[in-house]
N, C-alpha and C. Protein backbone atom coordinates (compact mmCIF):
# COMPACT_ATOMS: atom_id res chain seq x y z
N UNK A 1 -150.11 138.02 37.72
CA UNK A 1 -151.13 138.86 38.33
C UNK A 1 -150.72 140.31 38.13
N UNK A 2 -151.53 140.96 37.61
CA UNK A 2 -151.90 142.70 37.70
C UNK A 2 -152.05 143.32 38.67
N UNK A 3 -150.41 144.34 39.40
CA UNK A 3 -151.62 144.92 40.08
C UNK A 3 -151.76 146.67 39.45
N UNK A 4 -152.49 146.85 40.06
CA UNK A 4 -153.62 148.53 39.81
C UNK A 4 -153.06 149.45 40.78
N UNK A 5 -152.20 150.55 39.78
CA UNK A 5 -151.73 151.17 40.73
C UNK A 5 -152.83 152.54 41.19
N UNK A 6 -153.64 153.20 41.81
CA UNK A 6 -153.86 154.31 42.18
C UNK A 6 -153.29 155.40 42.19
N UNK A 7 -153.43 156.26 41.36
CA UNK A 7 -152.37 157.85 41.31
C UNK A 7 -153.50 158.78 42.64
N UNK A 8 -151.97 159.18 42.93
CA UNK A 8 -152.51 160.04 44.03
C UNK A 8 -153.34 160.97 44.02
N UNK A 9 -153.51 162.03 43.07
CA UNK A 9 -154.90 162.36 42.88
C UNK A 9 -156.35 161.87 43.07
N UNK A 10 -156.29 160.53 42.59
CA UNK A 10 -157.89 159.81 42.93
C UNK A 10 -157.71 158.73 44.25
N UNK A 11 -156.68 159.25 45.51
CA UNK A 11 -156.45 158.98 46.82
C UNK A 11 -157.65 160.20 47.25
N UNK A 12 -158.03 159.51 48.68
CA UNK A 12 -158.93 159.93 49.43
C UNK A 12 -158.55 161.19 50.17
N UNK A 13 -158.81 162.43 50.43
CA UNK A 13 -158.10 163.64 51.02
C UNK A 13 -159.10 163.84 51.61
N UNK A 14 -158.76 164.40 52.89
CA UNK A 14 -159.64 164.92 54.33
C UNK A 14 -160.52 166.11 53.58
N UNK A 15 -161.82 165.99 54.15
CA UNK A 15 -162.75 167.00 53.60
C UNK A 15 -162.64 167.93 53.89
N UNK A 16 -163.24 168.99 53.27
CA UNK A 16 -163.07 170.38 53.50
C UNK A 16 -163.97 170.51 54.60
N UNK A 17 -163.43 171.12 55.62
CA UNK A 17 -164.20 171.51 56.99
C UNK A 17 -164.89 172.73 56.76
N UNK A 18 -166.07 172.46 56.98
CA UNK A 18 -167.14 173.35 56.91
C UNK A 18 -167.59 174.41 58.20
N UNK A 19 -166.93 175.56 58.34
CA UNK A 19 -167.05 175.87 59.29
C UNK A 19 -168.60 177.13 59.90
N UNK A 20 -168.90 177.61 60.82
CA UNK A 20 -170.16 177.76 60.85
C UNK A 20 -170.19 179.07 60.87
N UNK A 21 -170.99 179.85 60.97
CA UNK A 21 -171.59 181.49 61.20
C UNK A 21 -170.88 181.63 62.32
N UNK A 22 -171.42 180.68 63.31
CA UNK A 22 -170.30 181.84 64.66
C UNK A 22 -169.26 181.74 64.84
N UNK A 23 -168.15 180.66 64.20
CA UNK A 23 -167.15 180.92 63.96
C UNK A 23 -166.36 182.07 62.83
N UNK A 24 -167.53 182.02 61.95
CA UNK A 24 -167.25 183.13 60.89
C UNK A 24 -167.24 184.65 61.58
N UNK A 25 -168.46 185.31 62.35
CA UNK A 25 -168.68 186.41 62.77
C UNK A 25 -167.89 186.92 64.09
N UNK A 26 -167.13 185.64 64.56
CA UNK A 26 -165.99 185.96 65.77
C UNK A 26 -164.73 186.25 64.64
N UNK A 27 -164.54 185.32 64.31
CA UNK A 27 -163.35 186.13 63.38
C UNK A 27 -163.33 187.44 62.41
N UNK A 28 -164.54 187.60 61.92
CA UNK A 28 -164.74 188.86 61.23
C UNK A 28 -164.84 189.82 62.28
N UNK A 29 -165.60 189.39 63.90
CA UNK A 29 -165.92 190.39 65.30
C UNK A 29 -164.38 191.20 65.52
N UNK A 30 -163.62 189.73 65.57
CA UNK A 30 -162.84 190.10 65.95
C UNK A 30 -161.84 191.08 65.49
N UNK A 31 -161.36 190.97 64.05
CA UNK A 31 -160.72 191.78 62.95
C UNK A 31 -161.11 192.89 63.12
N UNK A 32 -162.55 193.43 63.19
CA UNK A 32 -162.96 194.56 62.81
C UNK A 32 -162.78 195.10 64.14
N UNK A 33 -163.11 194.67 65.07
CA UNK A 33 -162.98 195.40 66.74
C UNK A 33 -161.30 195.93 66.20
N UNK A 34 -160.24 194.88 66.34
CA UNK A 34 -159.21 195.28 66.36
C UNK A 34 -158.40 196.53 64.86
N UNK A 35 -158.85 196.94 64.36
CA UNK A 35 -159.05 197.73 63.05
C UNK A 35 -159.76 198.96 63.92
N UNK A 36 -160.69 198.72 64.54
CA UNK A 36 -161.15 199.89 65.12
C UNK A 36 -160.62 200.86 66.33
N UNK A 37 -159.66 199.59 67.13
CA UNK A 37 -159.10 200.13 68.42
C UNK A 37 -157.55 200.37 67.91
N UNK A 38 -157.08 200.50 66.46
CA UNK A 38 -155.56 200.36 65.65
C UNK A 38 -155.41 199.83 66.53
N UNK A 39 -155.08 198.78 66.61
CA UNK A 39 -154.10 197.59 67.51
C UNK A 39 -153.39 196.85 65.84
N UNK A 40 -152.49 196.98 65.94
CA UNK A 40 -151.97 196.14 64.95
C UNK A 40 -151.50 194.39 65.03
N UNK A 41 -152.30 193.85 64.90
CA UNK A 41 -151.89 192.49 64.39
C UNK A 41 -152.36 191.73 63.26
N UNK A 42 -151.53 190.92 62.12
CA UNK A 42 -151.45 189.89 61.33
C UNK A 42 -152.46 189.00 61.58
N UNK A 43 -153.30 189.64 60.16
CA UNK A 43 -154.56 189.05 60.33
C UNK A 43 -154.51 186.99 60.14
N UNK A 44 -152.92 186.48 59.83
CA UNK A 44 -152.95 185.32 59.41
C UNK A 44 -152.91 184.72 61.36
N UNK A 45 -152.62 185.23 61.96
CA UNK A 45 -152.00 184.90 63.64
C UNK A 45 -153.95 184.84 64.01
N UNK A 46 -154.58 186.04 63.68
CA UNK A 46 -156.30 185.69 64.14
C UNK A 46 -156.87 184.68 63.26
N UNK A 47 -156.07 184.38 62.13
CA UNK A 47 -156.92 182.60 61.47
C UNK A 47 -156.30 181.45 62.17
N UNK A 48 -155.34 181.84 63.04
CA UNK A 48 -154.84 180.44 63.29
C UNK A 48 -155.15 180.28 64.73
N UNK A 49 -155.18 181.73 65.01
CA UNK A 49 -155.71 181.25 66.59
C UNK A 49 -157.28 180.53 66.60
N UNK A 50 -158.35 180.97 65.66
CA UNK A 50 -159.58 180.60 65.39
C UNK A 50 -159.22 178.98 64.44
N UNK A 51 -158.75 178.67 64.21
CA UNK A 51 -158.49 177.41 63.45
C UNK A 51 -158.88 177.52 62.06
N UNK A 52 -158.96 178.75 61.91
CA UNK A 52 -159.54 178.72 59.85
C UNK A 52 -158.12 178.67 58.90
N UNK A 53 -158.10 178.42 58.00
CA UNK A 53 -157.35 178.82 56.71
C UNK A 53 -157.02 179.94 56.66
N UNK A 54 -155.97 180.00 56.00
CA UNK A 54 -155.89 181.35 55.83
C UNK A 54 -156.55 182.18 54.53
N UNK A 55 -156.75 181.11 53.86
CA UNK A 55 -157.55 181.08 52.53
C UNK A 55 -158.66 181.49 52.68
N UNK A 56 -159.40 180.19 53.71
CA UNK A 56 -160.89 181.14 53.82
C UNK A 56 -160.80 182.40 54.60
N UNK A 57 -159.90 182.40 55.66
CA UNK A 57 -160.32 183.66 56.28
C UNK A 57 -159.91 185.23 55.40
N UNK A 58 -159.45 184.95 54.70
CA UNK A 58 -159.44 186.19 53.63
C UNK A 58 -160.48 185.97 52.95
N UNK A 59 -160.79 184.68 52.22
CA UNK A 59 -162.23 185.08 51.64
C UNK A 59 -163.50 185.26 52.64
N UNK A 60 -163.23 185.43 53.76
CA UNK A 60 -164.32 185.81 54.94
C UNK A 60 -164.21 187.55 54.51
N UNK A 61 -162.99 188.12 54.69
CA UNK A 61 -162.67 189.40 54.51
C UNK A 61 -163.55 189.95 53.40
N UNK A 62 -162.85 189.51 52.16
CA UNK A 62 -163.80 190.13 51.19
C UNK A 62 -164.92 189.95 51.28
N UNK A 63 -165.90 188.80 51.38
CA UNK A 63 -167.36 188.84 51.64
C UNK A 63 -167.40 189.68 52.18
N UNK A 64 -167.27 189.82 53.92
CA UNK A 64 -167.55 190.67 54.63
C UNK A 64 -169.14 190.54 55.11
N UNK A 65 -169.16 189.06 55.01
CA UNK A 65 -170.42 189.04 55.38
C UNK A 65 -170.85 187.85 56.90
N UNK A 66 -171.10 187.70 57.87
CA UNK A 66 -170.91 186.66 58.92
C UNK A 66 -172.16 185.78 58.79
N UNK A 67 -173.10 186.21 58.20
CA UNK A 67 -174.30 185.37 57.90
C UNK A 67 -173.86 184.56 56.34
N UNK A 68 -174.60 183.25 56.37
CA UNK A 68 -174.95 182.63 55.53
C UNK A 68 -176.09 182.96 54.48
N UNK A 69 -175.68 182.22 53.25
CA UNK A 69 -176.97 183.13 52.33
C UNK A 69 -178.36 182.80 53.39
N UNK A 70 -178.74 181.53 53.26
CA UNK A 70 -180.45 181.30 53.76
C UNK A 70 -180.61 181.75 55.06
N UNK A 71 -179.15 182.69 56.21
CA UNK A 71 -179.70 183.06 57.34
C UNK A 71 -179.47 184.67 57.49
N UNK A 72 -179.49 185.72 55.95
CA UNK A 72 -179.50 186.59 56.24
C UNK A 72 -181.06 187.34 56.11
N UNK A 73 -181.56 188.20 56.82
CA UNK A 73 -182.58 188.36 57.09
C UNK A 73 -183.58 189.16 55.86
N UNK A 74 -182.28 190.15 54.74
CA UNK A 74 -182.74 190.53 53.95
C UNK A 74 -182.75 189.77 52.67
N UNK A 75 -182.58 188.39 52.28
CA UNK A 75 -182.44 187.70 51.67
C UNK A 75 -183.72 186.88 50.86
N UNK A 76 -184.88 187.86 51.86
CA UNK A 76 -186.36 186.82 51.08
C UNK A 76 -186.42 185.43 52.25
N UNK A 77 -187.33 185.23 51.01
CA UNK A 77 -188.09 183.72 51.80
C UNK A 77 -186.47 182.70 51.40
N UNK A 78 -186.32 181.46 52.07
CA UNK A 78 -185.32 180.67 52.27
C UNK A 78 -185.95 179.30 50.96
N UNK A 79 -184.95 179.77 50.18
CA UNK A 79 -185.02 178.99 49.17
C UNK A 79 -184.55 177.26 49.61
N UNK A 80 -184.18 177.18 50.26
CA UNK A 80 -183.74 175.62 50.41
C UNK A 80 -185.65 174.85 50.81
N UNK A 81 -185.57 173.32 50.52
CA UNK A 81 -186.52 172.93 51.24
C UNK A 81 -187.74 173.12 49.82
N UNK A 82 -188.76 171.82 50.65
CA UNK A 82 -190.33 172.47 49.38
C UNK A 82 -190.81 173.11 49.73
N UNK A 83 -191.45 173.92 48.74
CA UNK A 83 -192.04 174.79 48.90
C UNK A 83 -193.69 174.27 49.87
N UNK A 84 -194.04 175.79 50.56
CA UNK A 84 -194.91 175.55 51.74
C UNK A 84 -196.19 175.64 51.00
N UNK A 85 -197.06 174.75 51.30
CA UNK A 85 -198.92 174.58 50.54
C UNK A 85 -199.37 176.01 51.02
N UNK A 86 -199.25 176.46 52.85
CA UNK A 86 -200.03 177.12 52.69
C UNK A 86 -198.91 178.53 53.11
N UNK A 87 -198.91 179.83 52.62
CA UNK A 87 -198.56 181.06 53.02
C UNK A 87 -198.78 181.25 53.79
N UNK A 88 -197.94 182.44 54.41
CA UNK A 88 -198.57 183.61 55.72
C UNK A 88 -199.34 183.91 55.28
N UNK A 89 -199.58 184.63 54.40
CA UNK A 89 -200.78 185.35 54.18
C UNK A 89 -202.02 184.54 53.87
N UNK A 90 -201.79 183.36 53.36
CA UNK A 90 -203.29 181.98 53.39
C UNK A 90 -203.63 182.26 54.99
N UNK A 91 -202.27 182.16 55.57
CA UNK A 91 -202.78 181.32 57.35
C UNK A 91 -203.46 182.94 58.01
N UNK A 92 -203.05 183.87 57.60
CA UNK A 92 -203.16 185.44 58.04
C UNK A 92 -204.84 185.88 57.68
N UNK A 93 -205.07 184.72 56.52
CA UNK A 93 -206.78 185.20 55.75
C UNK A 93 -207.26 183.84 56.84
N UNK A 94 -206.90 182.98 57.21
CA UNK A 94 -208.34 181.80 58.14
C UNK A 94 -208.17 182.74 59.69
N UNK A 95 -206.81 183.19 60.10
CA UNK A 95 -207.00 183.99 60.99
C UNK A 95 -207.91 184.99 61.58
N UNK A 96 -208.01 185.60 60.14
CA UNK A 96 -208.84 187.10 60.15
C UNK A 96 -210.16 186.25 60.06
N UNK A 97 -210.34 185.14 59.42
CA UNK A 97 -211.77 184.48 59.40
C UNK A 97 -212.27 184.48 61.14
N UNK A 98 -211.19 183.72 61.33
CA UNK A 98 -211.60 183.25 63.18
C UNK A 98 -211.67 184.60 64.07
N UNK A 99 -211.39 185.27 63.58
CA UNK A 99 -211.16 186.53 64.58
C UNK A 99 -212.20 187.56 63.94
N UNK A 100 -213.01 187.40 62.98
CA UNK A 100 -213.87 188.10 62.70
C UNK A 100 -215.39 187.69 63.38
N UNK A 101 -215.34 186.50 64.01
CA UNK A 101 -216.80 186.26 65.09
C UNK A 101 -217.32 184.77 65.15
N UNK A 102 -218.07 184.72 65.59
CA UNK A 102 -218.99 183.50 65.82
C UNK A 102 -218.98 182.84 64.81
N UNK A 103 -219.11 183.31 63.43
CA UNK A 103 -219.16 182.57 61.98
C UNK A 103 -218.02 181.41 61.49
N UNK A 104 -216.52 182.38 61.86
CA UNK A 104 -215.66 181.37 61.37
C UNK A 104 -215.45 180.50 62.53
N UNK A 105 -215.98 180.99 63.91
CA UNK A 105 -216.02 179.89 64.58
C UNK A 105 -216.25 178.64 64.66
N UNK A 106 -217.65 178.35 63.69
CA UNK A 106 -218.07 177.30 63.75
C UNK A 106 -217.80 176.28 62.81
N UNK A 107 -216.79 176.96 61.82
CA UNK A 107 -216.17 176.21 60.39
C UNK A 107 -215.49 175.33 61.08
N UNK A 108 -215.22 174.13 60.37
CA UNK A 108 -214.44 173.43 60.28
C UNK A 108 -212.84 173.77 59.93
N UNK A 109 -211.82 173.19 60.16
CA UNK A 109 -210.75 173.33 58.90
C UNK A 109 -210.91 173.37 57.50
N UNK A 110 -211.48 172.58 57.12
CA UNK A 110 -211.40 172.22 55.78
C UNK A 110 -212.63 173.92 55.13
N UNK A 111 -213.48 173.76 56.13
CA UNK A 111 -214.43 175.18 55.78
C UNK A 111 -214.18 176.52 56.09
N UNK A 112 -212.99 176.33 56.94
CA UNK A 112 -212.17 177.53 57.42
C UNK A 112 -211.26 177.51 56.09
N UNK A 113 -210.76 176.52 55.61
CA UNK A 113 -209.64 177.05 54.11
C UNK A 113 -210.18 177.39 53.11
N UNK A 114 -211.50 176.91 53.08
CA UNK A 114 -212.37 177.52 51.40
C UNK A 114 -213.59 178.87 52.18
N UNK A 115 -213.62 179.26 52.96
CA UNK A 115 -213.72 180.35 53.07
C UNK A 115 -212.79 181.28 52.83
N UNK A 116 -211.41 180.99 53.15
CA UNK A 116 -210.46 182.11 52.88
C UNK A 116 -209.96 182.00 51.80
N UNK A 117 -210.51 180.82 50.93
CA UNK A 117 -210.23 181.17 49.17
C UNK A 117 -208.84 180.01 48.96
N UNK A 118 -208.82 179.22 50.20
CA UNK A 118 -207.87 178.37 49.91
C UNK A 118 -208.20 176.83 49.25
N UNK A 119 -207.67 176.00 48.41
CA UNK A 119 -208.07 175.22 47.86
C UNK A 119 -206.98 174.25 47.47
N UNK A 120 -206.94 172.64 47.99
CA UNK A 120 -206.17 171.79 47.13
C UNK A 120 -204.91 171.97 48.48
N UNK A 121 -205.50 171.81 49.64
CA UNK A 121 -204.59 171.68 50.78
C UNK A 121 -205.25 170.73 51.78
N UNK A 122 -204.28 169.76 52.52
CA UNK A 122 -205.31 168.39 53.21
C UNK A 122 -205.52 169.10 54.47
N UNK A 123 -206.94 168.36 55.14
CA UNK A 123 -206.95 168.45 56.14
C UNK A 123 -205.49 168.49 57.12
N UNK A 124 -204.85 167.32 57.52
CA UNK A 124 -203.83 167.66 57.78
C UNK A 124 -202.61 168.87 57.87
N UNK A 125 -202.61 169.47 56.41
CA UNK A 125 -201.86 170.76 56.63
C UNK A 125 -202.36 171.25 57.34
N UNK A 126 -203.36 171.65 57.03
CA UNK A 126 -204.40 173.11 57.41
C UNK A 126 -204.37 172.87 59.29
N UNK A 127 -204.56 171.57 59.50
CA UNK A 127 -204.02 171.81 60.97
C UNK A 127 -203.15 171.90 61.43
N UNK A 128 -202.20 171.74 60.89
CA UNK A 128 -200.81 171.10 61.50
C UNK A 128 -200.28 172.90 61.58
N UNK A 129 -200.65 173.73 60.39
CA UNK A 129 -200.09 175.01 60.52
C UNK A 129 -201.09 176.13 61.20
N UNK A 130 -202.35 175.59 61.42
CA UNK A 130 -203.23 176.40 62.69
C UNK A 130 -202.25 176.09 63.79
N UNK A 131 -201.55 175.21 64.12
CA UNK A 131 -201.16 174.55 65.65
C UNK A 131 -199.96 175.46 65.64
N UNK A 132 -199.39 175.50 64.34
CA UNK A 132 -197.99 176.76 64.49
C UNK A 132 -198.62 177.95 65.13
N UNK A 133 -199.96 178.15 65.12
CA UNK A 133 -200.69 179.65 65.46
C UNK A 133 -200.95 179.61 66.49
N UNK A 134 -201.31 178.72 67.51
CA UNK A 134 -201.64 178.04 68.45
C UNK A 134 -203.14 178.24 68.56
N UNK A 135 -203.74 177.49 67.29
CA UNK A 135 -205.04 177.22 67.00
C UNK A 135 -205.03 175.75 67.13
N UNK A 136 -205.09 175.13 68.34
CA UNK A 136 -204.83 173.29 68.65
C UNK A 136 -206.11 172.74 68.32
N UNK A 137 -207.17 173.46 68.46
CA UNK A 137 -208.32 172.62 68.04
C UNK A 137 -209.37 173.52 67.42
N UNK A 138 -210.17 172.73 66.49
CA UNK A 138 -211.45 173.78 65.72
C UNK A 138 -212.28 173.53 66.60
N UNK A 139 -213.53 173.93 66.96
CA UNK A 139 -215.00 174.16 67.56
C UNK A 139 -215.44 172.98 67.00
N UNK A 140 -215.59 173.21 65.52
CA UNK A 140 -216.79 172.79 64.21
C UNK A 140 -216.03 171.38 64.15
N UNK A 141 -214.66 170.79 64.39
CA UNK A 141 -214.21 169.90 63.81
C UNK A 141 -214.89 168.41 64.07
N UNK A 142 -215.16 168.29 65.52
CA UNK A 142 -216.32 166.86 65.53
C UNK A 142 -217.71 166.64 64.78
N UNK A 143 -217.62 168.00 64.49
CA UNK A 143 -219.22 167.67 63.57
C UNK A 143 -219.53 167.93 62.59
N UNK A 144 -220.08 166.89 62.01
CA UNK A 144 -220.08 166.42 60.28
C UNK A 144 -220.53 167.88 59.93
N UNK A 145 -220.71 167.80 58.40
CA UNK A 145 -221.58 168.54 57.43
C UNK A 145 -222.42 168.38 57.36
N UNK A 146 -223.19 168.80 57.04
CA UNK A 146 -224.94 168.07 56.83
C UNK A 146 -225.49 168.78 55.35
N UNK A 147 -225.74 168.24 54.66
CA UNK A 147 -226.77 169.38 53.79
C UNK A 147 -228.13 169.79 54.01
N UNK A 148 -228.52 170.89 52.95
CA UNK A 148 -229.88 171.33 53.72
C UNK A 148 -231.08 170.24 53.48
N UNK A 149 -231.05 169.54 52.25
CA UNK A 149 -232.24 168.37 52.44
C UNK A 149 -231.71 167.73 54.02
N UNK A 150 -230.60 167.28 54.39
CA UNK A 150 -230.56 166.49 55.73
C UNK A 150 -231.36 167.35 56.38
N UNK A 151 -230.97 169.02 56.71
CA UNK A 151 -232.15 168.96 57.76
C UNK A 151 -233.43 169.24 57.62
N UNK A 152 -233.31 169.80 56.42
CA UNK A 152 -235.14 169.70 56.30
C UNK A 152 -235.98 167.63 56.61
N UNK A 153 -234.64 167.19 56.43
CA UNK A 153 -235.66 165.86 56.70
C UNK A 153 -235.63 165.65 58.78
N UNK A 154 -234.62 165.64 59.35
CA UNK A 154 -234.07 166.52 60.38
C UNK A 154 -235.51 166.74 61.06
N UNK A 155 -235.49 167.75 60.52
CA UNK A 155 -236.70 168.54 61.61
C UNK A 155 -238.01 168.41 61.18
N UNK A 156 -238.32 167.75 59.87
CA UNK A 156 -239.37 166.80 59.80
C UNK A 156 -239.85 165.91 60.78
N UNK A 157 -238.82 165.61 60.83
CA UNK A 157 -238.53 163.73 62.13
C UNK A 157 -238.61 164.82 63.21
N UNK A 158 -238.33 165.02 63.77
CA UNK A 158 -238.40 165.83 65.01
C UNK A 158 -239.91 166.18 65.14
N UNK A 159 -240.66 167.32 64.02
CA UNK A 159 -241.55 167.30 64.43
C UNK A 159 -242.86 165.94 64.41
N UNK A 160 -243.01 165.20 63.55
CA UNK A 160 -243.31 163.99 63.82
C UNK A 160 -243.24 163.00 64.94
N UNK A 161 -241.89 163.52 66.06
CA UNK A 161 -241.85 162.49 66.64
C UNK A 161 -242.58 163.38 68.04
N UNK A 162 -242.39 164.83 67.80
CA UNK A 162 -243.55 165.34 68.39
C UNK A 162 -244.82 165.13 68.84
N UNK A 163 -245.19 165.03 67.70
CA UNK A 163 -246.25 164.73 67.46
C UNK A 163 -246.74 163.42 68.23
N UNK A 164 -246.35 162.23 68.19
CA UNK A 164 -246.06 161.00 68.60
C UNK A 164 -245.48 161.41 70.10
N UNK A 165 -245.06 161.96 70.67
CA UNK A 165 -244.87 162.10 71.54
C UNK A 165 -244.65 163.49 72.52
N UNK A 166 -246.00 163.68 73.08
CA UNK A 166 -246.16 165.23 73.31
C UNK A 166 -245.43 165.73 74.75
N UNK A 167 -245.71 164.66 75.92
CA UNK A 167 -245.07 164.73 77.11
C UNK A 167 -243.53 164.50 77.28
N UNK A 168 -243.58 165.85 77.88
CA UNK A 168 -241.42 165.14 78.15
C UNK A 168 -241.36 164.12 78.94
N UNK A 169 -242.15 163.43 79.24
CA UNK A 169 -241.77 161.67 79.87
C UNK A 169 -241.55 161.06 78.98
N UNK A 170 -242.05 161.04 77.75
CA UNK A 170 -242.23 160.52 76.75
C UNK A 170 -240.72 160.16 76.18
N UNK A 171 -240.26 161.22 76.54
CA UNK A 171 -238.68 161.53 75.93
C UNK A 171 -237.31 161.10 76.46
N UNK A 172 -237.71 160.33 77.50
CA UNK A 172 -236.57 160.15 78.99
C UNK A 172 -235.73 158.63 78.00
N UNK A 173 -236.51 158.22 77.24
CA UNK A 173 -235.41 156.81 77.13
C UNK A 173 -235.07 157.25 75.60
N UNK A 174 -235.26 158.21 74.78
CA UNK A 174 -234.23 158.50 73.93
C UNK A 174 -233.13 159.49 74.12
N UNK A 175 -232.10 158.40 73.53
CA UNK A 175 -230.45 159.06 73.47
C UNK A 175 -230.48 160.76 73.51
């Protein structure tokens, strides 16, 4: 029988501990406070009291930075993640729709997004990111579309049934 020896290199080694922003920006807080008040102490004694490396905490130094790339503020939009269907500025144009009067009031979602020139986004989004606005419900949303032959036939029937029936008694047992 063979056996297989394993070289220590392709042995299992404890992962690299990933440590976070506020541990990063207390130790950088801290360095720099003490730099500022000359207090002299060995910056390796403030990595060990914080539990970092001494490795990283010098490469904390040179960065010099306590934020992470995707949580610094001048960094743009946050590249991690898919990309979003609809923009601020999509959700900023159905806004200005609804807040311009009675009109976009009565849209639907789906007629609130192609008014503002938006297209090829589901129902679903389009609500789910009104609700980020705290737009929880449309007006227009229980009621269908209709086209204009529907109501020209509509109010055909209506007046016909007029006709057929002139007294409002007439009217008490329809829905």
């Amino acid at each position: 029988m063979v056996e297989f020896s394993i070289s220590s290199s392709f042995e299992p080694t404890d992962l690299q501990k990933h440590h976070h922003t506020p541990k990063k920006a207390a130790v950088l807080g801290t360095l720099h406070y003490l730099q500022d008040h000359h207090l002299r102490v060995r910056k390796g004694e403030i990595f060990h009291y914080f539990h970092v490396p001494q490795r990283t905490g010098f490469r904390w130094l040179a960065e010099n930075e306590p934020r992470r790339l995707h949580n610094r503020p001048d960094s743009g939009p946050d590249p991690r993640g898919r990309p979003r269907k609809l923009t601020r500025e999509d959700l900023q144009k159905m806004e200005d729709i609804l807040a311009g009067g009675f009109h976009g009031r009565i849209l639907n979602w789906q007629q609130l997004a192609a008014a503002a020139g938006i297209s090829e986004v589901s129902y679903c989004t389009i609500c789910q990111s009104m609700q980020d606005l705290d737009y929880h419900s449309c007006i227009a949303c229980d009621k269908s579309w209709i086209s204009p032959h529907m109501k020209e036939q509509r109010v055909d029937f209506s007046c016909n049934m007029l006709q057929l029936r002139p007294k409002p008694d007439d009217w008490k047992d329809v829905l």
